[in-house]
C-alpha atoms as a PDB file:
ATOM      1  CA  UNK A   1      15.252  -3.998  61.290  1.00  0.00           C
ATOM      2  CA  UNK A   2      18.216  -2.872  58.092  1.00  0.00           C
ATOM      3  CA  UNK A   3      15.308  -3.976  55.934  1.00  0.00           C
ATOM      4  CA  UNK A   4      12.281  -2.201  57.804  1.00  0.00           C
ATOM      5  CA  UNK A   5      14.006   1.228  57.420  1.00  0.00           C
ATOM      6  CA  UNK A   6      15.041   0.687  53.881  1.00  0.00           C
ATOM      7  CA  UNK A   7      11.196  -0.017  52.705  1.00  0.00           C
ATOM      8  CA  UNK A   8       9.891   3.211  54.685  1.00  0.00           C
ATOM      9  CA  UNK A   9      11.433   5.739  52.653  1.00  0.00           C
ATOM     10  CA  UNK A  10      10.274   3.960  49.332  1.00  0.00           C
ATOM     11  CA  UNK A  11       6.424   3.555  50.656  1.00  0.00           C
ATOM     12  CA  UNK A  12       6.423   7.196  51.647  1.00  0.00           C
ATOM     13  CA  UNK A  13       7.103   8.032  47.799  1.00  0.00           C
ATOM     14  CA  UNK A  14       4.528   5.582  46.342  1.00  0.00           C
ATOM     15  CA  UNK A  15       2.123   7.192  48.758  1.00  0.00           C
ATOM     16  CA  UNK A  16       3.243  10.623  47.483  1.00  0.00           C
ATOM     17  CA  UNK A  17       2.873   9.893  44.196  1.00  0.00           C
ATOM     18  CA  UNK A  18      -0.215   8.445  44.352  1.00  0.00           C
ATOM     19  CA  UNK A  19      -1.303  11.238  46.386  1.00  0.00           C
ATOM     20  CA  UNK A  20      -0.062  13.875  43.271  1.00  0.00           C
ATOM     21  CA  UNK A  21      -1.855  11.775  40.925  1.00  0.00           C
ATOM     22  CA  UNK A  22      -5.489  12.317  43.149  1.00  0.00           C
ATOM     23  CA  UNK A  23      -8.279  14.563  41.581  1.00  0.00           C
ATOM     24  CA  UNK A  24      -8.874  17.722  42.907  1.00  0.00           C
ATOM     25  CA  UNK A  25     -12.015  19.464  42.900  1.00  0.00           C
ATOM     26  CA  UNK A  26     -10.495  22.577  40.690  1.00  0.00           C
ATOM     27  CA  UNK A  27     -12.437  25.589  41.009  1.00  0.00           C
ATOM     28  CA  UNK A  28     -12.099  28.704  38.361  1.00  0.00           C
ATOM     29  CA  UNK A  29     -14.156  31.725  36.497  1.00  0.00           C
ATOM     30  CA  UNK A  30     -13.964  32.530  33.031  1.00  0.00           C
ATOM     31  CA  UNK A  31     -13.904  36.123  31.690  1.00  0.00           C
ATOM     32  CA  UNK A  32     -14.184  37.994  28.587  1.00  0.00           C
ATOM     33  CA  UNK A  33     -13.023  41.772  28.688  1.00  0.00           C
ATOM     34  CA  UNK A  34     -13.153  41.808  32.722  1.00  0.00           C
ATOM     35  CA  UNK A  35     -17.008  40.276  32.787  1.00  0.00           C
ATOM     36  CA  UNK A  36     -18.092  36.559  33.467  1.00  0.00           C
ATOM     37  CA  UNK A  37     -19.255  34.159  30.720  1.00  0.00           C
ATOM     38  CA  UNK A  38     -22.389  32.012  31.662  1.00  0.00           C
ATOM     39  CA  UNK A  39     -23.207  28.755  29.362  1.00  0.00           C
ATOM     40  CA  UNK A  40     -19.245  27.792  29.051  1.00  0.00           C
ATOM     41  CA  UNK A  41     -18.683  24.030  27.886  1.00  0.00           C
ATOM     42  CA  UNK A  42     -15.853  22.515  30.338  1.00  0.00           C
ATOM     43  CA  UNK A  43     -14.745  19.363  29.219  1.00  0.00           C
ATOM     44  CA  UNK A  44     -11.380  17.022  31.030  1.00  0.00           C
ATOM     45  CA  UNK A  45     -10.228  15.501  27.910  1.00  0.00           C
ATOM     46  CA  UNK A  46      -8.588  12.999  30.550  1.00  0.00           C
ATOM     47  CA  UNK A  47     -10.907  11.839  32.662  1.00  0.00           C
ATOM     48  CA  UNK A  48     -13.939  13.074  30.203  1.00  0.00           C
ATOM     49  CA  UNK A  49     -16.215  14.773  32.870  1.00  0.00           C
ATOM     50  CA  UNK A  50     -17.573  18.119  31.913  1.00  0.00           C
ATOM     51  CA  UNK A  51     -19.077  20.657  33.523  1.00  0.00           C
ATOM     52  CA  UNK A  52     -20.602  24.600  32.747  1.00  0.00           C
ATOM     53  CA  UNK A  53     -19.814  28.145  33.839  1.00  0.00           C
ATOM     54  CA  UNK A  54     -23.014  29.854  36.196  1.00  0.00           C
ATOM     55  CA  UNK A  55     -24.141  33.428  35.629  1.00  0.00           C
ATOM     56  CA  UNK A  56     -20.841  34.474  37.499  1.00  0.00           C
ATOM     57  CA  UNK A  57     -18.748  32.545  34.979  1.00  0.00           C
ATOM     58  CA  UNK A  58     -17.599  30.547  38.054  1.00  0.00           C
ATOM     59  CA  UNK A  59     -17.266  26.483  37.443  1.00  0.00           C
ATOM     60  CA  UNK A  60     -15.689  23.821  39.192  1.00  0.00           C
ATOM     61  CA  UNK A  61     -14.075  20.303  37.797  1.00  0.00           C
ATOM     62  CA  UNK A  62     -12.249  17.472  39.134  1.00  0.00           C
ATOM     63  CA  UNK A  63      -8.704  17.479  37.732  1.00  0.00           C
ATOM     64  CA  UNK A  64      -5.563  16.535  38.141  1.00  0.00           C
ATOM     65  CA  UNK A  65      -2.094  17.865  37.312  1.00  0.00           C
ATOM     66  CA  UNK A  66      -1.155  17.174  33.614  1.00  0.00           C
ATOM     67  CA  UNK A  67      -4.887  16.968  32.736  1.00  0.00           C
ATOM     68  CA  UNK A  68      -6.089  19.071  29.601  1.00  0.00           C
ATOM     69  CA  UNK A  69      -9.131  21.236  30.033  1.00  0.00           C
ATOM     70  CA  UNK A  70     -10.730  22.645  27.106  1.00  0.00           C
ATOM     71  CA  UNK A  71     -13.516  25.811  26.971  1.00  0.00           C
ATOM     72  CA  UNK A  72     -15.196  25.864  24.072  1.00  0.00           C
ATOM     73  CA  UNK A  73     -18.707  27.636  23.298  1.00  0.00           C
ATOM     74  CA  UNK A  74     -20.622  28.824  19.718  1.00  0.00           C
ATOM     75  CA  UNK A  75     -19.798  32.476  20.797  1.00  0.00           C
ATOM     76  CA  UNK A  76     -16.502  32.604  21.830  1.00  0.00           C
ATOM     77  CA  UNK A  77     -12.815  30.904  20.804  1.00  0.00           C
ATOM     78  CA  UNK A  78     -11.837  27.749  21.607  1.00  0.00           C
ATOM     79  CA  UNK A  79      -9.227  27.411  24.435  1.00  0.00           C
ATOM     80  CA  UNK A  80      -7.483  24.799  26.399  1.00  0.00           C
ATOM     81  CA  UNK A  81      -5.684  24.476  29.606  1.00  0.00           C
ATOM     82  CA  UNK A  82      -2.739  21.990  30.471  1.00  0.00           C
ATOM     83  CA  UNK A  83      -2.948  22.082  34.094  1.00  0.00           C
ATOM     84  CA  UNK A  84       0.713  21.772  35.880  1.00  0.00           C
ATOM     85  CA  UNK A  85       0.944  21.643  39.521  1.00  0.00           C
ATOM     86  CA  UNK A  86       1.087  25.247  40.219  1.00  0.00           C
ATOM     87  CA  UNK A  87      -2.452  25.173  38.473  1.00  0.00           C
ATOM     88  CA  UNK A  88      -3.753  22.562  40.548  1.00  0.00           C
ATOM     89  CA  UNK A  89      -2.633  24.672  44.442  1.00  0.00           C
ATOM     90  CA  UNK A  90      -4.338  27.770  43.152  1.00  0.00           C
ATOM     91  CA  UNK A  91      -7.361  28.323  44.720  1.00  0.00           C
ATOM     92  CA  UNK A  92      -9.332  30.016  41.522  1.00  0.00           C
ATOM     93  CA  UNK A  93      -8.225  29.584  38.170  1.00  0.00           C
ATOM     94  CA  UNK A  94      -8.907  32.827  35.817  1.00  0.00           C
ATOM     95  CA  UNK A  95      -9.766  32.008  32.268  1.00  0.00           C
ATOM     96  CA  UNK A  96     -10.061  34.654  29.721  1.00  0.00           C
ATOM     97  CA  UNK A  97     -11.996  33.934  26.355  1.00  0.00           C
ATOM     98  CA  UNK A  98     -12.232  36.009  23.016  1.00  0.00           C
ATOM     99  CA  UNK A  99     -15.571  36.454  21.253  1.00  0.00           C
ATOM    100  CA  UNK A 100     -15.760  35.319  17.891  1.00  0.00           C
ATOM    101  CA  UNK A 101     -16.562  37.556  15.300  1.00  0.00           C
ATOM    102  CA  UNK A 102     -20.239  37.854  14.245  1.00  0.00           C
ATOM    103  CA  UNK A 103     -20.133  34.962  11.682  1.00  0.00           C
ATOM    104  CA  UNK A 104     -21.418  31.750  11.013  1.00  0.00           C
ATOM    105  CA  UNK A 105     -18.708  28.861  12.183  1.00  0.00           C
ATOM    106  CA  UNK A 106     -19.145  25.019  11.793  1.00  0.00           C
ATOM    107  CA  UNK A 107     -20.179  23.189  14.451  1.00  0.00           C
ATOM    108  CA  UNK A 108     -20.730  20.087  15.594  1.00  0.00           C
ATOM    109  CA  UNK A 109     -22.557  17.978  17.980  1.00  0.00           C
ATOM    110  CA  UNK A 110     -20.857  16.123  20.328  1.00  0.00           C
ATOM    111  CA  UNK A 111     -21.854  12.714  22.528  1.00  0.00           C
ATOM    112  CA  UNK A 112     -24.731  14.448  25.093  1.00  0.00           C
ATOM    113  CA  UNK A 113     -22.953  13.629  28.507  1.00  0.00           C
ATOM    114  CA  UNK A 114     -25.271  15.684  31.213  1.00  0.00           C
ATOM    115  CA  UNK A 115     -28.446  15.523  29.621  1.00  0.00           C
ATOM    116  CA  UNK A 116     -28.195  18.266  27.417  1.00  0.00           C
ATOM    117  CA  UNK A 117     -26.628  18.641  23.856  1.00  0.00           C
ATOM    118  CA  UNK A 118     -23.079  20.076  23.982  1.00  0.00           C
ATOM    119  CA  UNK A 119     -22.406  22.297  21.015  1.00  0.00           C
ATOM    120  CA  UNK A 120     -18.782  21.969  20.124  1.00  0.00           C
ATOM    121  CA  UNK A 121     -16.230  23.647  17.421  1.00  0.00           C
ATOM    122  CA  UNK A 122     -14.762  21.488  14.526  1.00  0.00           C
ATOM    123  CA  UNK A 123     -11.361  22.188  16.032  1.00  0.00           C
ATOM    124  CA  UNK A 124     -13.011  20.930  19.285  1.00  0.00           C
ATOM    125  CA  UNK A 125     -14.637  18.050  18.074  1.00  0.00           C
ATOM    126  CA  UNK A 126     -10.883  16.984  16.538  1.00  0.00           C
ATOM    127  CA  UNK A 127      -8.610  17.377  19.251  1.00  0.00           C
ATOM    128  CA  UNK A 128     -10.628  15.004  21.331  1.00  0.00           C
ATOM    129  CA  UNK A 129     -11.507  12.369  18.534  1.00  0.00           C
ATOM    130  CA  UNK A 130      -7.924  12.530  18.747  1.00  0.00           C
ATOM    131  CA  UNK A 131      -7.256  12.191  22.530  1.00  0.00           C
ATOM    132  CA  UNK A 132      -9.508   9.188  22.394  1.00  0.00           C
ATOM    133  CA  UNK A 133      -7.963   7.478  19.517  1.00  0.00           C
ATOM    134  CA  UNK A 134      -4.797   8.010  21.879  1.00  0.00           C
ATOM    135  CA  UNK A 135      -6.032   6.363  25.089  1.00  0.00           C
ATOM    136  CA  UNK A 136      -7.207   3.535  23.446  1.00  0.00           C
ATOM    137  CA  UNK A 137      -4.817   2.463  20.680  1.00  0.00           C
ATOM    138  CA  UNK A 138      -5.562  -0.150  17.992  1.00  0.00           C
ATOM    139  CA  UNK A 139      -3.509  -3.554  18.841  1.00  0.00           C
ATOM    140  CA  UNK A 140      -0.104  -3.980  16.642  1.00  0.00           C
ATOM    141  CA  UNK A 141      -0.814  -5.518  13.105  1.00  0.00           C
ATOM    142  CA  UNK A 142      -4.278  -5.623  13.274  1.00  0.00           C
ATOM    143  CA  UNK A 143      -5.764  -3.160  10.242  1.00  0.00           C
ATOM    144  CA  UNK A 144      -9.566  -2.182  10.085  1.00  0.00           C
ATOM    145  CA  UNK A 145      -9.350  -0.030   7.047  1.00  0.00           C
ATOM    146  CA  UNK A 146      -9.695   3.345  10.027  1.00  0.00           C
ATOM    147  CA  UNK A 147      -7.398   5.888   9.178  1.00  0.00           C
ATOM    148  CA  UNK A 148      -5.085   6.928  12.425  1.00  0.00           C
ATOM    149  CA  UNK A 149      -5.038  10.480  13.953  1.00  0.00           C
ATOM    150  CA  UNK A 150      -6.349  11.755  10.762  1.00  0.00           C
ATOM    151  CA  UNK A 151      -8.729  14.588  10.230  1.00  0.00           C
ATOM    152  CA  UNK A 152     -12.717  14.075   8.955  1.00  0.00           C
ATOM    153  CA  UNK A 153     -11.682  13.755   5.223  1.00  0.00           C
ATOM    154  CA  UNK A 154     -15.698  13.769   4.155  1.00  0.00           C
ATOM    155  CA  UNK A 155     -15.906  17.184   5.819  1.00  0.00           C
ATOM    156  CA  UNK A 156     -13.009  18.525   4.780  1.00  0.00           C
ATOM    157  CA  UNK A 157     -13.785  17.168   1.197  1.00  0.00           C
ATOM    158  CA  UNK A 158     -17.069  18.574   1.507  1.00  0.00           C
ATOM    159  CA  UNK A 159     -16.081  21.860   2.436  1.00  0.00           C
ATOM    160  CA  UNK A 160     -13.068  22.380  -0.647  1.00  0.00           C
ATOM    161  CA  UNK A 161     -16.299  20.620  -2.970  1.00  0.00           C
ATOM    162  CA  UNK A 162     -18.432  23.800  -1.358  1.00  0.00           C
ATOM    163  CA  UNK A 163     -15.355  26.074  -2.690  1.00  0.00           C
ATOM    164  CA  UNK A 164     -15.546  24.681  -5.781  1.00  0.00           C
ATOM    165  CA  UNK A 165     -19.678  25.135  -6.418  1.00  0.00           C
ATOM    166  CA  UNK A 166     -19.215  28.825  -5.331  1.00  0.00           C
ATOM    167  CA  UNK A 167     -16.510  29.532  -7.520  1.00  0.00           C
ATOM    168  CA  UNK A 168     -18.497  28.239 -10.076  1.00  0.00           C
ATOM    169  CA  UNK A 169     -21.889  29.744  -9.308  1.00  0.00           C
ATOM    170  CA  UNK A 170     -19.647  33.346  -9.106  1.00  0.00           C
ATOM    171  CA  UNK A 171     -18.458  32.708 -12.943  1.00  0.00           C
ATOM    172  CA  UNK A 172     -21.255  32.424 -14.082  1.00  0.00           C
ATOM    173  CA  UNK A 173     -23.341  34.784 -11.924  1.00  0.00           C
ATOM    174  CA  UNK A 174     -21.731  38.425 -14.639  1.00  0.00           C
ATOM    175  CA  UNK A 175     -23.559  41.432 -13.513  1.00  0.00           C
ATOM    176  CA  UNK A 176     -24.055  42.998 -17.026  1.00  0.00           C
ATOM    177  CA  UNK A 177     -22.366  46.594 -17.146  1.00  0.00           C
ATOM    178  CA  UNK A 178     -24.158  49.477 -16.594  1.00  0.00           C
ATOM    179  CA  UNK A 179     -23.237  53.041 -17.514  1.00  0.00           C
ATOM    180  CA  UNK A 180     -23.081  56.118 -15.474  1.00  0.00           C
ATOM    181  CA  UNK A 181     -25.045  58.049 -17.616  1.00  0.00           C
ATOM    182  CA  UNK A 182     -27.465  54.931 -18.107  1.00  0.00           C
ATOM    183  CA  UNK A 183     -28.461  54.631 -14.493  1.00  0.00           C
ATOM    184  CA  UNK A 184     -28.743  58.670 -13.864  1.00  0.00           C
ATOM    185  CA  UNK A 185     -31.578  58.824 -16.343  1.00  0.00           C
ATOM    186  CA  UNK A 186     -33.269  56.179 -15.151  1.00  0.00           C
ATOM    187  CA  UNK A 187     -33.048  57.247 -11.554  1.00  0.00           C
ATOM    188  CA  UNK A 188     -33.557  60.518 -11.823  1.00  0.00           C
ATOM    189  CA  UNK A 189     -36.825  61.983 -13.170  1.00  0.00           C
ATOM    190  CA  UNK A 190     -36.530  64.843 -16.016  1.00  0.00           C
ATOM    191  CA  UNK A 191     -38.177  67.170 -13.817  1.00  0.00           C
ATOM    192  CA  UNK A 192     -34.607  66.754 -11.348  1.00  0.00           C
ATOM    193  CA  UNK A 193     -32.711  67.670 -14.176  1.00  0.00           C
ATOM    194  CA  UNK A 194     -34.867  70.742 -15.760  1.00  0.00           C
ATOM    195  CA  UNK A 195     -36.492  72.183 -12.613  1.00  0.00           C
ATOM    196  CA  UNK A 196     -33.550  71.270  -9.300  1.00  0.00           C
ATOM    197  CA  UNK A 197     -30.383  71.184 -11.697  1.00  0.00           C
ATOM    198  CA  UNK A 198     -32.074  74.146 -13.863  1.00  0.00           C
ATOM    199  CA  UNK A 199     -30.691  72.172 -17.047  1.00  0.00           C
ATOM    200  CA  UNK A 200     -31.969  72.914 -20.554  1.00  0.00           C
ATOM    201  CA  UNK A 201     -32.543  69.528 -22.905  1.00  0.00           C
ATOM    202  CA  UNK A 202     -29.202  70.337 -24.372  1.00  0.00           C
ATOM    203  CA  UNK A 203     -26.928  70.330 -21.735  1.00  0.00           C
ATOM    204  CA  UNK A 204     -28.097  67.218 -19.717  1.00  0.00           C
ATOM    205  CA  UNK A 205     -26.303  65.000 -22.172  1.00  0.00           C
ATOM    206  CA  UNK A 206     -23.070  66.542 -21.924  1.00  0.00           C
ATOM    207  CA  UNK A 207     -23.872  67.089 -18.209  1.00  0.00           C
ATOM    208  CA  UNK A 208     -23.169  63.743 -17.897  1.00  0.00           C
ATOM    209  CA  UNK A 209     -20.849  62.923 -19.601  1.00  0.00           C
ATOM    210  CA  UNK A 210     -19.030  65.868 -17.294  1.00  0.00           C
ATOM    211  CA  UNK A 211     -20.044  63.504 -13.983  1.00  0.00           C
ATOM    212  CA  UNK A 212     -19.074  60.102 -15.833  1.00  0.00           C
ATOM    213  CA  UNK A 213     -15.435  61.825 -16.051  1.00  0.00           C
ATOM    214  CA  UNK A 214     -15.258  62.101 -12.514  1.00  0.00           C
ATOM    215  CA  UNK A 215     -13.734  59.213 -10.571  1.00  0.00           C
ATOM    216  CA  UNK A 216     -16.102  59.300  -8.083  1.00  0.00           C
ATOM    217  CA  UNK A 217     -18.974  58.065 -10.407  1.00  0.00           C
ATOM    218  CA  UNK A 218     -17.533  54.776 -10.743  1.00  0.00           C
ATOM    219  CA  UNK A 219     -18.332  54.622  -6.713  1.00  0.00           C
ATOM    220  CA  UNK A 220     -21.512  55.969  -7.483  1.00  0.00           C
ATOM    221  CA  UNK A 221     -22.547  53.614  -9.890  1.00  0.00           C
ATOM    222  CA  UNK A 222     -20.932  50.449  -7.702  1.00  0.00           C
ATOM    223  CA  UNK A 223     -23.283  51.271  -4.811  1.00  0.00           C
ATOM    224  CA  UNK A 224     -26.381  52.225  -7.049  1.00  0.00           C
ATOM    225  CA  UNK A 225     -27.951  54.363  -4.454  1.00  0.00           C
ATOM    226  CA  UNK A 226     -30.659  57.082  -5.448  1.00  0.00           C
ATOM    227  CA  UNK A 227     -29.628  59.433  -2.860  1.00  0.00           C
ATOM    228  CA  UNK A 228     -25.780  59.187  -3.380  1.00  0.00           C
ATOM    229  CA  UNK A 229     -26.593  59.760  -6.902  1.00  0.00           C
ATOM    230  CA  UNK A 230     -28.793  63.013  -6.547  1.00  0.00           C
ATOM    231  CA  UNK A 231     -25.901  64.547  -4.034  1.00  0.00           C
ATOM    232  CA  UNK A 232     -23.133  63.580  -6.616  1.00  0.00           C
ATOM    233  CA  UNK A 233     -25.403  65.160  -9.432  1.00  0.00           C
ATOM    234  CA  UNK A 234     -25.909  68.029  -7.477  1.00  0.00           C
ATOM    235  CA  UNK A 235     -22.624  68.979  -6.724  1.00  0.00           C
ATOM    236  CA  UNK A 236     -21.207  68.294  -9.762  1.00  0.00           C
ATOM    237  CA  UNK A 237     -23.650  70.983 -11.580  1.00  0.00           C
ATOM    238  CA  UNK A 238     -22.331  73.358  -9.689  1.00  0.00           C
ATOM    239  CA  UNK A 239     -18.934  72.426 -11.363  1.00  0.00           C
ATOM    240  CA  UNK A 240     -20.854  71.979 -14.295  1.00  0.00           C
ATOM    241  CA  UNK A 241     -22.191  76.050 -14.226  1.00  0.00           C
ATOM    242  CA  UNK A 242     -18.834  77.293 -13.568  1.00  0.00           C
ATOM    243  CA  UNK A 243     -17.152  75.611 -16.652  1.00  0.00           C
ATOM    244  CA  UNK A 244     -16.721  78.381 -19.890  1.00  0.00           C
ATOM    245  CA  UNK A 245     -19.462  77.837 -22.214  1.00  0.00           C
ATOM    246  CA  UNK A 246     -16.555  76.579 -25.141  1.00  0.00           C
ATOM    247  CA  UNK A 247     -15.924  74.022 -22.988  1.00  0.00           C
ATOM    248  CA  UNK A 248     -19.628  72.939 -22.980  1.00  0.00           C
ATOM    249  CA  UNK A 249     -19.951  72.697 -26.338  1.00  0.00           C
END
């Protein structure tokens, strides 16, 4: 009977634990700047089942505590989620996501595992080539020339080669100089001088040379655009009229 009431207590926590270690259907919605994301990628890197946000950003996911849930999606950063108990008794998770900015990132395409093609981030794609490589370790003393928990070395080789070819390409891509007063008279017709700027033959020379002394022409001449030019001529003939005629000469 001594032994009967000493084996209770221990089956009662085996049955706990197993009970804590049960998936839960976990249910959650995932915002960005107080409005739900549709098309979110899901994925348990535990137990590897995935899932995808609706038009209300609402998903749901079998989990467990100390599982890791990742969000990942072409628009917005990458996140991830270690779930603790707390997380687990809640009965909506709240995710908020930050959208990229409006460039180009590298991505990758992952193992299709619903019938459709998930689209994953590099930094993604890594974390759970990693978690894999961890759940199913290589036996003791056995090398097959693999490299361990390492990063892709052929992308990131081909990505510092990339660096390399558009450093290059940039060296030898000059952009020959061109001078303010070179790109005035071949934007602007001799009529804009004589007839708007009311500028004898003369002074249109040493008009320009007035503007190439401003600072501002080096802006001008950067951005190369026919109406900034015109203004900047403009304005600076009214300087230009203003100035003693010693000065002019």
């Amino acid at each position: 009977m001594m032994k009967a009431n000493s084996i209770l207590p221990i089956l009662f926590i085996i049955s706990q634990f197993g009970f804590s270690q049960t998936e839960k259907l976990i249910k959650g919605k995932v915002l960005c700047n107080d409005y739900p994301v549709q098309g979110i990628e899901i994925l348990n890197l535990v137990s590897e089942k995935t899932t995808i946000t609706n038009s209300n950003g609402e998903f749901s996911i079998l989990a467990k505590a100390e599982d890791l849930l990742v969000f990942v999606s072409e628009k917005y950063d990458y996140k991830r989620l270690f779930l603790e108990q707390e997380d687990i008794k809640k009965p909506n998770l709240i995710i908020l996501l930050t959208r990229k900015p409006e460039q180009l990132e590298e991505v990758v395409i992952y193992k299709p595992t619903l019938g459709h093609i998930n689209y994953f981030s590099q930094d993604a794609a890594d974390e759970i080539n990693l978690k894999k490589a961890a759940n199913n370790p290589k036996p003791l003393g056995v090398y097959d020339g693999a490299l361990v928990n390492s990063p892709d070395l052929m992308r990131i080789g081909g990505m510092i080669l990339s660096l390399f070819v558009k450093q290059k390409e940039t060296t030898k891509k000059k952009i020959p100089e061109i001078k303010f007063k070179e790109l005035a008279t071949a934007t602007c017709t001799q009529e804009y001088f004589y007839k708007t700027l009311r500028l004898n033959s003369e002074e249109v020379s040493l008009f320009l040379e007035f503007c190439d002394a401003d600072p501002k022409s080096k802006i001008i001449l950067e951005n190369a655009n026919p109406l900034s030019l015109m203004d900047f001529l403009f304005a600076k003939n009214v300087e230009f009229k203003k100035l003693p005629a010693i000065e002019k000469l």
